[in-house]
Protein backbone atom coordinates (compact mmCIF):
# COMPACT_ATOMS: atom_id res chain seq x y z
CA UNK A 1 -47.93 14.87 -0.28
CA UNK A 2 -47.85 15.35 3.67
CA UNK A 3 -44.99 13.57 5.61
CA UNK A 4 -48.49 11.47 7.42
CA UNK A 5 -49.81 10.76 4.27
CA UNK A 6 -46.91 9.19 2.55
CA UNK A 7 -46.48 7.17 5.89
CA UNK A 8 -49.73 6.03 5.60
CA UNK A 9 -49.44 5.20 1.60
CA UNK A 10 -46.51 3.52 2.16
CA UNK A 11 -47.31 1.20 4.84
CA UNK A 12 -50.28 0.29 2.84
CA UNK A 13 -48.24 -0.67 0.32
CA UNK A 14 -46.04 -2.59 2.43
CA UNK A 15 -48.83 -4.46 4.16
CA UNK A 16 -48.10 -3.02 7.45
CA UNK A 17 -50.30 -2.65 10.09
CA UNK A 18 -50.68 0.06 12.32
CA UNK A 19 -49.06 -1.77 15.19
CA UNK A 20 -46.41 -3.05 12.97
CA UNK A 21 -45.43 0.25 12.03
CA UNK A 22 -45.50 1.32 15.64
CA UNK A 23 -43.33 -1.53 16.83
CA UNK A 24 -40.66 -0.65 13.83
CA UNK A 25 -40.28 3.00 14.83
CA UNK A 26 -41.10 2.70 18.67
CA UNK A 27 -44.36 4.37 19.10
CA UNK A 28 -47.74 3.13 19.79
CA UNK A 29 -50.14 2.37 16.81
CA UNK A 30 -52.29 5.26 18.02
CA UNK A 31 -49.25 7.49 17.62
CA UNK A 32 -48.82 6.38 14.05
CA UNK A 33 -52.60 6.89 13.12
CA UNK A 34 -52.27 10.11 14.55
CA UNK A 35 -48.95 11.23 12.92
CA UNK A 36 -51.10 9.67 8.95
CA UNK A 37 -53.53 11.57 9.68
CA UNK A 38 -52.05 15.12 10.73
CA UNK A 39 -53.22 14.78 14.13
CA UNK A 40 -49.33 14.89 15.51
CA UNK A 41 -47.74 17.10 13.58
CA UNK A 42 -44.51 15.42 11.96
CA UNK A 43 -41.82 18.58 12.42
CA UNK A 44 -39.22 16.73 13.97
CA UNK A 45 -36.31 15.91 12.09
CA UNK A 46 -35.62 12.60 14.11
CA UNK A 47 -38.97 11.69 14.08
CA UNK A 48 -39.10 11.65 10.28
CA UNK A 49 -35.26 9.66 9.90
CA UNK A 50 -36.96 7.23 11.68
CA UNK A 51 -40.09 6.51 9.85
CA UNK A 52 -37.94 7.41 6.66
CA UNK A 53 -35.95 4.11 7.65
CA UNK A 54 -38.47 2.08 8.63
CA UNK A 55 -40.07 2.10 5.55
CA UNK A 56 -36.68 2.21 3.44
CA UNK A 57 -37.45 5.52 2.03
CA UNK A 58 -34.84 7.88 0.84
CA UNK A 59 -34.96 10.80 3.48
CA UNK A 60 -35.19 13.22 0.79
CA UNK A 61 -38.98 11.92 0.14
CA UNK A 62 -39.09 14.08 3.78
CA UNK A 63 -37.44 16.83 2.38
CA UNK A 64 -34.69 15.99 4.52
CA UNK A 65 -30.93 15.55 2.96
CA UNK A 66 -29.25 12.25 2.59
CA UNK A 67 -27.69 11.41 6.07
CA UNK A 68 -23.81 10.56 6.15
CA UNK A 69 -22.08 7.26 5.64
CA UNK A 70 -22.09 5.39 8.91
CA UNK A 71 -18.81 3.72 9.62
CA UNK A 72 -18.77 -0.06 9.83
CA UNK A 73 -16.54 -2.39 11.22
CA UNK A 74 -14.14 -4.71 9.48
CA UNK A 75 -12.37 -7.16 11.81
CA UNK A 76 -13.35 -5.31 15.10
CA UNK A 77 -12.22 -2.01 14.02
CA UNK A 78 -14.27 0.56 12.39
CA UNK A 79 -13.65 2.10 8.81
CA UNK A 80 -15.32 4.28 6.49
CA UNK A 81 -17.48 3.97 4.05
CA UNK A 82 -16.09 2.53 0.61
CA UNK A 83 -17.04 2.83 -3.24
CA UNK A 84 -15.66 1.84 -6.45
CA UNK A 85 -12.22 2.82 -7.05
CA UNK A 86 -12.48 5.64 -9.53
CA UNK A 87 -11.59 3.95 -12.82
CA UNK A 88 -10.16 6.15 -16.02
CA UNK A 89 -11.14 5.39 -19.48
CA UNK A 90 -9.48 2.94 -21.76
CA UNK A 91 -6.17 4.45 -22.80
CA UNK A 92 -6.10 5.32 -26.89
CA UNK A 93 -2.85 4.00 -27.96
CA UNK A 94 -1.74 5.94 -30.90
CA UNK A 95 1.25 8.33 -31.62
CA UNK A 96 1.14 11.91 -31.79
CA UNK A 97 1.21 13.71 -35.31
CA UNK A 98 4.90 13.70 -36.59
CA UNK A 99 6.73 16.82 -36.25
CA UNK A 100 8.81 18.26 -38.76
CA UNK A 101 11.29 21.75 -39.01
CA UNK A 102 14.44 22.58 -37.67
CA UNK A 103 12.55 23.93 -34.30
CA UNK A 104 11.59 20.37 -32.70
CA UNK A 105 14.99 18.41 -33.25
CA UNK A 106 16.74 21.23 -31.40
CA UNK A 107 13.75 20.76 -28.71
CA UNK A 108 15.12 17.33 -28.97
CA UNK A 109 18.48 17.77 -28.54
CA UNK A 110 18.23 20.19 -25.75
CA UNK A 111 16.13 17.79 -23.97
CA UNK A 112 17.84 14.94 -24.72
CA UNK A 113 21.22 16.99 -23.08
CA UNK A 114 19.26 18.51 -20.02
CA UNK A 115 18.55 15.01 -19.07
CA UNK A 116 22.20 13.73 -19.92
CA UNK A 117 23.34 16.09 -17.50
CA UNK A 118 20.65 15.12 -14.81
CA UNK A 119 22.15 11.58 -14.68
CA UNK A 120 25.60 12.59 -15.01
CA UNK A 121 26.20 13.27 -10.96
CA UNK A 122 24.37 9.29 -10.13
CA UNK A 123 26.27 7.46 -12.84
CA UNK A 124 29.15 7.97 -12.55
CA UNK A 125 31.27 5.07 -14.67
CA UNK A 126 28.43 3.14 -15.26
CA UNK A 127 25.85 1.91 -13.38
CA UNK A 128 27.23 -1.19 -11.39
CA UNK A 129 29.97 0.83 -10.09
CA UNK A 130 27.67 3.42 -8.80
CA UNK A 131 28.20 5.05 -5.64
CA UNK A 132 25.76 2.70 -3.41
CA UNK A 133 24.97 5.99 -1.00
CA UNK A 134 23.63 7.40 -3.95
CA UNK A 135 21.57 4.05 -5.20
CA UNK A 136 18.09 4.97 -3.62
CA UNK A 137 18.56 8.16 -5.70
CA UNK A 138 19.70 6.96 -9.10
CA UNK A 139 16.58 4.67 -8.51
CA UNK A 140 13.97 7.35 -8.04
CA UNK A 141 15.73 9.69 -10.49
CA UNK A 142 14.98 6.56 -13.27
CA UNK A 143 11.55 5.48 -11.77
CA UNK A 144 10.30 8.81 -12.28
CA UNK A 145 11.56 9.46 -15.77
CA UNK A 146 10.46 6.17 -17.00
CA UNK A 147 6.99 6.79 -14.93
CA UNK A 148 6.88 10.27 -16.72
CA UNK A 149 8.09 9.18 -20.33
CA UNK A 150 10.70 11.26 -20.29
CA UNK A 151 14.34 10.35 -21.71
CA UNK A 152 15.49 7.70 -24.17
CA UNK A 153 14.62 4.26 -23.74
CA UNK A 154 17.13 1.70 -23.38
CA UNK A 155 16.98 -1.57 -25.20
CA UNK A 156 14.08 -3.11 -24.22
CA UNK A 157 11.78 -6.73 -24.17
CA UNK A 158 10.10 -6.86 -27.47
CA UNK A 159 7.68 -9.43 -26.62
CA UNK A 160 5.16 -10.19 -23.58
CA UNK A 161 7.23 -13.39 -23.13
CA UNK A 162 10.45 -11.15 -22.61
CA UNK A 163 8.61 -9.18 -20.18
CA UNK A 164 7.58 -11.73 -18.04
CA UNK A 165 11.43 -12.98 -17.95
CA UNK A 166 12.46 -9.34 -17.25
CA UNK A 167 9.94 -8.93 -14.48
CA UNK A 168 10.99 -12.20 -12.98
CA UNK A 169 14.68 -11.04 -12.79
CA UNK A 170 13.58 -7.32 -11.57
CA UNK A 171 11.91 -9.22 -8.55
CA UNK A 172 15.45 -11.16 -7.83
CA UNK A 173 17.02 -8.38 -8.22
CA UNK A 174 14.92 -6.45 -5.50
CA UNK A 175 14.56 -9.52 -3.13
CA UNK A 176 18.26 -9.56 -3.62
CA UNK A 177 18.77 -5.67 -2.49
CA UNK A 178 20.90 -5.52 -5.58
CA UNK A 179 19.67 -2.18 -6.49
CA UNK A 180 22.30 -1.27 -8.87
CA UNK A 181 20.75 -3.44 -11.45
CA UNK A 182 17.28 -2.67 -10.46
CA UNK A 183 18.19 0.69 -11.54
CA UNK A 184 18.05 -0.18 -14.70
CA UNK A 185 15.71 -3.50 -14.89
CA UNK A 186 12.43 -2.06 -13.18
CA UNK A 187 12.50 1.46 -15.38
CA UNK A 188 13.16 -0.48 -18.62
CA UNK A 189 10.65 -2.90 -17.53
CA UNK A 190 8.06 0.13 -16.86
CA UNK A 191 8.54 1.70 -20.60
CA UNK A 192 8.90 -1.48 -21.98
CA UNK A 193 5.40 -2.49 -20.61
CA UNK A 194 3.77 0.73 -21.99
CA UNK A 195 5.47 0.56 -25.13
CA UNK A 196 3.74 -3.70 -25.48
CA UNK A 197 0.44 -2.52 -24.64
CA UNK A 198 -0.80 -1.73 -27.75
CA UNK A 199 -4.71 -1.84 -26.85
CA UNK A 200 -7.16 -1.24 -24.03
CA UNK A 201 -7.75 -4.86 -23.15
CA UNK A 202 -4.28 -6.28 -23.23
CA UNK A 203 -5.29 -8.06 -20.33
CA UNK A 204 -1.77 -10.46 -20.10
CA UNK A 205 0.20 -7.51 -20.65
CA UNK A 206 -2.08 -5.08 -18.25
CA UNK A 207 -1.17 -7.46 -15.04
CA UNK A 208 2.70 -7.70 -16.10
CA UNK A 209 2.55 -3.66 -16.31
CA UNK A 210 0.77 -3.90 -13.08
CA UNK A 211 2.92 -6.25 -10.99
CA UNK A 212 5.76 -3.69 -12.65
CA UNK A 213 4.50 -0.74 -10.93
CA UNK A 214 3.68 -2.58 -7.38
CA UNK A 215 7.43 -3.63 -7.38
CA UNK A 216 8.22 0.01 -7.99
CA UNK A 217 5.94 1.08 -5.37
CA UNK A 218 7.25 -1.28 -3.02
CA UNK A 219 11.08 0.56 -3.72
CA UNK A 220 9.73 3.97 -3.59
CA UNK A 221 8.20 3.51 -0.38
CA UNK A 222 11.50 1.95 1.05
CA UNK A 223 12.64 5.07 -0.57
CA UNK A 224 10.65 7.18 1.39
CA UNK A 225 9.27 8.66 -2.49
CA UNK A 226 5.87 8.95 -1.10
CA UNK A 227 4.87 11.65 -4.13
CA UNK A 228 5.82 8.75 -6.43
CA UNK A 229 4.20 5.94 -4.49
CA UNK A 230 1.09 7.01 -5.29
CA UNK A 231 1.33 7.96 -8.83
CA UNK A 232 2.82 3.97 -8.94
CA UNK A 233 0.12 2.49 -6.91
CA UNK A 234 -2.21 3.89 -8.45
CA UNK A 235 -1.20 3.37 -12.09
CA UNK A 236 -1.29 -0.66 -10.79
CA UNK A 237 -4.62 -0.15 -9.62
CA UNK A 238 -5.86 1.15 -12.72
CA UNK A 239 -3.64 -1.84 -14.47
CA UNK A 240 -5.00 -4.52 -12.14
CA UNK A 241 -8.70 -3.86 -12.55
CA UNK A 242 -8.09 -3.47 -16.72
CA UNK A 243 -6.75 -6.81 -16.39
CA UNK A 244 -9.13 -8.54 -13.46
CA UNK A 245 -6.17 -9.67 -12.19
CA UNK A 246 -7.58 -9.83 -8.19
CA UNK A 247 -4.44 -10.46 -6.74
CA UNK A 248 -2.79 -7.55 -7.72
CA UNK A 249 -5.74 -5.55 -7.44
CA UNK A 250 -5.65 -6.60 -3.59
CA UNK A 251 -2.15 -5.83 -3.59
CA UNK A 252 -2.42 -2.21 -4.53
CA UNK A 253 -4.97 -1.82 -2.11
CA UNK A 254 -2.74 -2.88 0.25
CA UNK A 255 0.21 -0.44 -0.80
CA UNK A 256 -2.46 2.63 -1.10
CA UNK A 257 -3.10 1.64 2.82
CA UNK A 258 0.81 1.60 3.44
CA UNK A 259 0.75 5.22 1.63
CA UNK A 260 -2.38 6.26 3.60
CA UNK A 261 -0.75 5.23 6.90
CA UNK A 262 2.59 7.09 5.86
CA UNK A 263 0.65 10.43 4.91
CA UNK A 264 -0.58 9.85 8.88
CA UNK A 265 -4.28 9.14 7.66
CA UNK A 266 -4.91 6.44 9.95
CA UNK A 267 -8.55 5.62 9.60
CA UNK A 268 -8.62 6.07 5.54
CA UNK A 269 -5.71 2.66 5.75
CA UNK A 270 -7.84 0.73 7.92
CA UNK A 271 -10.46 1.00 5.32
CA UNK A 272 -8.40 0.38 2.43
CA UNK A 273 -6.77 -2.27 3.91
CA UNK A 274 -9.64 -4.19 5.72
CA UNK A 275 -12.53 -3.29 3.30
CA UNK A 276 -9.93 -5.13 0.80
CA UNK A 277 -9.19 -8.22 2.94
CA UNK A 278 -12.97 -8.63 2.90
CA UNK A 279 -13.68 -8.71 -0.60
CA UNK A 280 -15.70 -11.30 -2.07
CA UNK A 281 -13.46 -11.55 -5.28
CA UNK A 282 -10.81 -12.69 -2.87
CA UNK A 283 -12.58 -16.11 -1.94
CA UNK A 284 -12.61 -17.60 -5.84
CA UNK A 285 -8.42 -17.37 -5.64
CA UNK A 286 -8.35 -20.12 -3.21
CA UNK A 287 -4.98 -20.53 -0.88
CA UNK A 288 -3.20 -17.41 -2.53
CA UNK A 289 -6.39 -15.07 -1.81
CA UNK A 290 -6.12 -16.31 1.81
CA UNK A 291 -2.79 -15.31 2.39
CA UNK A 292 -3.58 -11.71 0.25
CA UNK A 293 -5.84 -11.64 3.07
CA UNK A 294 -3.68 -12.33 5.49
CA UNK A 295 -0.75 -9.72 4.10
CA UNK A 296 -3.83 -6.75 4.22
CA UNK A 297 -4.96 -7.29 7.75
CA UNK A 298 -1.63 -7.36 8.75
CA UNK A 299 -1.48 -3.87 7.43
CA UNK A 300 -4.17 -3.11 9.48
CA UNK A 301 -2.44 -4.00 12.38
CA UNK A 302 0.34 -1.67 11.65
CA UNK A 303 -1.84 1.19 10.98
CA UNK A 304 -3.04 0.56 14.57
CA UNK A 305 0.52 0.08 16.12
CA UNK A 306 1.23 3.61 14.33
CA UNK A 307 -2.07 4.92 15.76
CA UNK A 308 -0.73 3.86 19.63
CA UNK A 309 -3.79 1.19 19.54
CA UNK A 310 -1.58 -1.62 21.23
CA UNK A 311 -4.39 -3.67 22.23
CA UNK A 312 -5.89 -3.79 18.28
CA UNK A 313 -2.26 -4.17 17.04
CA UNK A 314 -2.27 -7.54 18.41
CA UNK A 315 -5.63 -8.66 18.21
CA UNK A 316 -5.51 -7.65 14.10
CA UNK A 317 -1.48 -9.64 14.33
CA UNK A 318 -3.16 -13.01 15.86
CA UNK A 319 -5.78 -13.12 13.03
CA UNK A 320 -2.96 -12.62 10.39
CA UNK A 321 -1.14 -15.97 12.53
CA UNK A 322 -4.03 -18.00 12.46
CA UNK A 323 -4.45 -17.24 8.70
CA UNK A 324 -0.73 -18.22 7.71
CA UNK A 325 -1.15 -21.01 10.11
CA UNK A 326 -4.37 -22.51 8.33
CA UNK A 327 -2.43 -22.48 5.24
CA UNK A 328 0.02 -24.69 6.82
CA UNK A 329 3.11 -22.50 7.58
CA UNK A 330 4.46 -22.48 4.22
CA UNK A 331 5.58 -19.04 2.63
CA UNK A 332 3.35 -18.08 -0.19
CA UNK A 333 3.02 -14.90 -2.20
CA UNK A 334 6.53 -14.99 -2.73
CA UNK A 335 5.85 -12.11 -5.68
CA UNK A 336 3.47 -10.08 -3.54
CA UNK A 337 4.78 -7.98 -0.55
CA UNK A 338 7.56 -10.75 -0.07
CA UNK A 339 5.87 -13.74 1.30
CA UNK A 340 2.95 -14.49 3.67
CA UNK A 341 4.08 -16.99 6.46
CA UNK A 342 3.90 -17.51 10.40
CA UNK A 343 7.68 -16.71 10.05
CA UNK A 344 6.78 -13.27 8.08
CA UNK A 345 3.97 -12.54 10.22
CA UNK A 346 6.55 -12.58 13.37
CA UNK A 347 8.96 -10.65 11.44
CA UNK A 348 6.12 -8.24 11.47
CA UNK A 349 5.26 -8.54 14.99
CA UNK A 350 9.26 -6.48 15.83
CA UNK A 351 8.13 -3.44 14.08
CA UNK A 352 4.77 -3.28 15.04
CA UNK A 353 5.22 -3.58 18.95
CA UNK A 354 8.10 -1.16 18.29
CA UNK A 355 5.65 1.68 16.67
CA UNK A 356 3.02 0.53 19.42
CA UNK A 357 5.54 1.72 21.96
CA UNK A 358 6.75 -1.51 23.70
CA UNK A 359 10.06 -2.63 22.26
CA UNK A 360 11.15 -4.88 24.57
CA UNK A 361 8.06 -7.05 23.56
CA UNK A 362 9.41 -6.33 19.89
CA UNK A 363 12.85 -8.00 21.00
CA UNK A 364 10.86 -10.93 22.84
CA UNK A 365 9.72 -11.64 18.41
CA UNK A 366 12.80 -11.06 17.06
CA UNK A 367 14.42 -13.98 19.29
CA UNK A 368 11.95 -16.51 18.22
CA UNK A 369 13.38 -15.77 14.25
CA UNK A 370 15.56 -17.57 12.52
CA UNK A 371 16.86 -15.16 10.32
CA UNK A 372 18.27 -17.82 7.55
CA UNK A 373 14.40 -19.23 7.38
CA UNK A 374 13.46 -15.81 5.93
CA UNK A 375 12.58 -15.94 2.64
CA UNK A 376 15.03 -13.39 0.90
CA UNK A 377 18.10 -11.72 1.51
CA UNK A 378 15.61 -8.41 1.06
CA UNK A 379 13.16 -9.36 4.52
CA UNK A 380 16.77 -10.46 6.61
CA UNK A 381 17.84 -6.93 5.69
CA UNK A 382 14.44 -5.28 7.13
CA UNK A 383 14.64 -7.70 10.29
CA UNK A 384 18.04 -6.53 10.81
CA UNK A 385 16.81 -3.12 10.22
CA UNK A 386 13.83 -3.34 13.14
CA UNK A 387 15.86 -5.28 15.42
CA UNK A 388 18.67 -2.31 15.32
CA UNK A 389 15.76 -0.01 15.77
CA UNK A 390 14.49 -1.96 18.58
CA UNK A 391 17.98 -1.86 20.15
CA UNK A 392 18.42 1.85 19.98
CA UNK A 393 14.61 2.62 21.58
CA UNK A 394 16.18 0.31 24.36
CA UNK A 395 18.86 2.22 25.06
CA UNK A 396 21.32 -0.58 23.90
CA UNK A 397 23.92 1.67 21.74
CA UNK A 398 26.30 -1.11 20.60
CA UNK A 399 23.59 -3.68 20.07
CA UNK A 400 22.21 -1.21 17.69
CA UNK A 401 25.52 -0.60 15.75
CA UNK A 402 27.17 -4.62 15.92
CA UNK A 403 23.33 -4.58 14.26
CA UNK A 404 23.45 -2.27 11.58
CA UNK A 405 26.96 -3.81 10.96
CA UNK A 406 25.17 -7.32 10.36
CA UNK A 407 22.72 -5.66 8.44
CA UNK A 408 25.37 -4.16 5.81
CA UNK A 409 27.28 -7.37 5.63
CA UNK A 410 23.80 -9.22 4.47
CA UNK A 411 22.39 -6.26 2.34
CA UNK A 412 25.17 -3.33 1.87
CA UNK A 413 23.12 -2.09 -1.17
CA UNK A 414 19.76 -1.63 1.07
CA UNK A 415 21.96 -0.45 4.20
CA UNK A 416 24.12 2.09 2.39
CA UNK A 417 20.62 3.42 0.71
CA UNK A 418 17.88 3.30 2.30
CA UNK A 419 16.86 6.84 4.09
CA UNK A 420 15.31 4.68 7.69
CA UNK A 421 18.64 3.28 7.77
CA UNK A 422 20.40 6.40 7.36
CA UNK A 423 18.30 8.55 9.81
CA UNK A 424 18.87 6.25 12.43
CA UNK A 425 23.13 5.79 11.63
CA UNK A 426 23.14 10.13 11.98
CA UNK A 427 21.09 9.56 14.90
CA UNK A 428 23.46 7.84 16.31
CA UNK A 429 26.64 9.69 15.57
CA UNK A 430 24.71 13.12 17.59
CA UNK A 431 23.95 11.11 20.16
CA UNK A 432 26.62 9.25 21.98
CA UNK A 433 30.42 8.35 21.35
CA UNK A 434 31.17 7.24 18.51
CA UNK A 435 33.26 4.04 17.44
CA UNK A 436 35.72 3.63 14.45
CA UNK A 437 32.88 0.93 12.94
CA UNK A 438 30.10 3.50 13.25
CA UNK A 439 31.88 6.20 11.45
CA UNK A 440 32.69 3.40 8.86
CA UNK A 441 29.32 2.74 8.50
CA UNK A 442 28.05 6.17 8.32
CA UNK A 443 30.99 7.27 5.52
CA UNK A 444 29.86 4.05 3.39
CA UNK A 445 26.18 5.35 3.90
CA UNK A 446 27.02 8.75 2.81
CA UNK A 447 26.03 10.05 6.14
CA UNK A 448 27.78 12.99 7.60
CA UNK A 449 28.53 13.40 11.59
């Protein structure tokens, strides 16, 4: 069929006029009747996009291909196109056929030394006395065995009910910064979840695992692990939508969109996070969907601070304020990215003007914070960490230090480990004089002048 003939077929079928037609696509209805009936020839591609969407055909009916995902726009900003989140199958629990011969237990045993002598430099005499400048790296080193079943499991829950209490106490133990016994909590709590989910639609079990591996994402980002961030973010993806757990399917949006910012893919973390805060499953989970929705456009704002878009920074940091502020100031989420409140979302508002390139506005938030009102000893740690960043992109050396100092005294576990921290502690130490407290500091961290 001619390109004029299945215009004219279709608006027939439609129940178009001629005119109608015309005023759809911009041309006359004489133009149309002579385009139906091969009068005007239709060559041009343009011409044939347009009459291929006024009429809602596919443009391949024109033998044209399929044009390209316009971008939208999500909360003034625009994003790309997004489609389901590539789901795997249901996983087939079941343990691989025995082995048996002399030639697998010495596979064992070598294995089970090679990784004996992994650990051996991080442990050291156990692992609450371990060196806390080499924390962040026991951490990973145990993350990633645990992520890639590798090593002997420790004692470990044997119920779902244990595994909720263990979760609980991993999250005090990371809002805490005591990272020593996160070490071994989160990992154990990671195999033990695998080890409990004994079928495909566990679904209590599937959103404990989940929550698990957002907590580890959370560390491995501090961590600056961003190989194992997504191999953990992803994994609670996969975990979240298995269970329909919204929440913390909304969460691991939001820490793909951290990820996505970090890898310096701007626009593909707008869309994650905004395309996210939009979703309709959000608006059954009433108060604690709101402030999900808050915590994601927030991270939208940051992309845009890290993208030198000042102006969007702020617009995308009001919304976020008026959202915790319609919930009526009080901290919620408390399990989820640490807490969605006014007081978090000016917390947020120091690193974000910092990264935006104006850090004397980012000094202007931290004075309206009350550092005590934050909601663990975890988020005083990170304010102390911006506001010593914001300090040094001033110029003001020992603010930056009597800073860090503060910073150690509240979290010495996150300040002795945390590679941001230690970057900007050897920054210092090349680029000024040095005091007897700084070279403290920087011996604690591990860092070397």
């Amino acid at each position: 069929m001619k390109p004029g003939e299945l215009v004219r077929h279709t608006r027939k079928a439609k129940g178009l006029t001629l005119a109608e037609l015309g005023t759809m696509t911009g041309y006359s209805g004489a133009q149309v009747s002579r385009y139906e009936r091969g009068i005007s020839p239709m060559t041009d591609v343009d011409v044939l996009r347009c009459f291929a969407d006024a009429l809602e055909l596919p443009h391949q009916a024109f033998g044209l291909t399929p044009p390209a995902p316009r971008p939208g726009t999500r909360h003034g900003q625009p994003v790309g196109a997004i489609s389901v989140f590539p789901r795997l199958p249901a996983p087939r629990v079941g343990t691989p056929g025995g082995e048996d011969g002399e030639g697998p237990v010495r596979r064992r045993k070598l294995l089970a030394g090679l990784a004996a002598t992994a650990a051996a430099p991080l442990l050291g005499s156990g692992t609450a006395q371990a060196d806390e400048a080499l924390l962040g790296e026991l951490l990973v080193t145990r993350l990633r065995d645990a992520m890639l079943g590798l090593g002997t499991a420790a004692a470990a829950p044997s119920s779902p009910e244990a595994l909720a209490t263990d979760f609980t106490r991993a999250l005090a133990d990371f809002d805490a910064c005591r990272y020593a016994s996160l070490a071994v909590r989160l990992p154990r709590l990671i195999r033990a979840g695998h080890a409990l989910s004994t079928s495909g639609d566990d679904t209590e079990q599937h959103s404990l695992l989940a929550k698990g591996y957002l907590l580890a994402t959370r560390m491995l980002v501090k961590m600056d692990e961003q190989q194992l961030g997504w191999m953990a973010a992803d994994r609670a993806r996969q975990l979240a939508q298995s269970a329909g757990d919204v929440l913390a399917v909304a969460e691991s949006a939001r820490q793909l969109a951290v990820l996505a910012r970090k890898a310096g893919w701007h626009d593909q973390a707008l869309s994650l996070a905004l395309s996210a805060a939009d979703h309709p499953d959000l608006r059954g989970t009433g108060r604690a969907g709101s402030a999900v929705r808050g915590l994601l456009v927030q991270s939208a704002s940051y992309t845009l601070a890290r993208r030198g878009d000042r102006d969007g920074m702020r617009d995308l940091t009001d919304e976020a304020a008026a959202i915790a502020k319609e919930l009526g100031g009080v901290t919620l989420l408390r399990d989820h990215g640490g807490g969605f409140s006014p007081l978090t979302v000016q917390l947020h508002r120091i690193s974000a003007e910092n990264h935006a390139g104006d850090p004397r506005a980012a000094l202007d938030a931290a004075r309206t914070i009350s550092l005590k009102a934050l909601p663990s000893v975890e988020r005083r740690s990170r304010a102390l960490g911006d506001i010593a960043v914001t300090y040094d992109r001033l110029g003001r050396r020992s603010d930056c230090v009597r800073t860090l100092l503060a910073a150690e005294r509240c979290a010495p576990q996150e300040t002795h480990a945390r590679p941001a921290t230690k970057a900007l502690i050897s920054s210092l130490l090349v680029s000024g004089p040095t005091s007897t407290e700084l070279r403290g500091l920087a011996e604690r961290s591990g860092v070397l002048a």
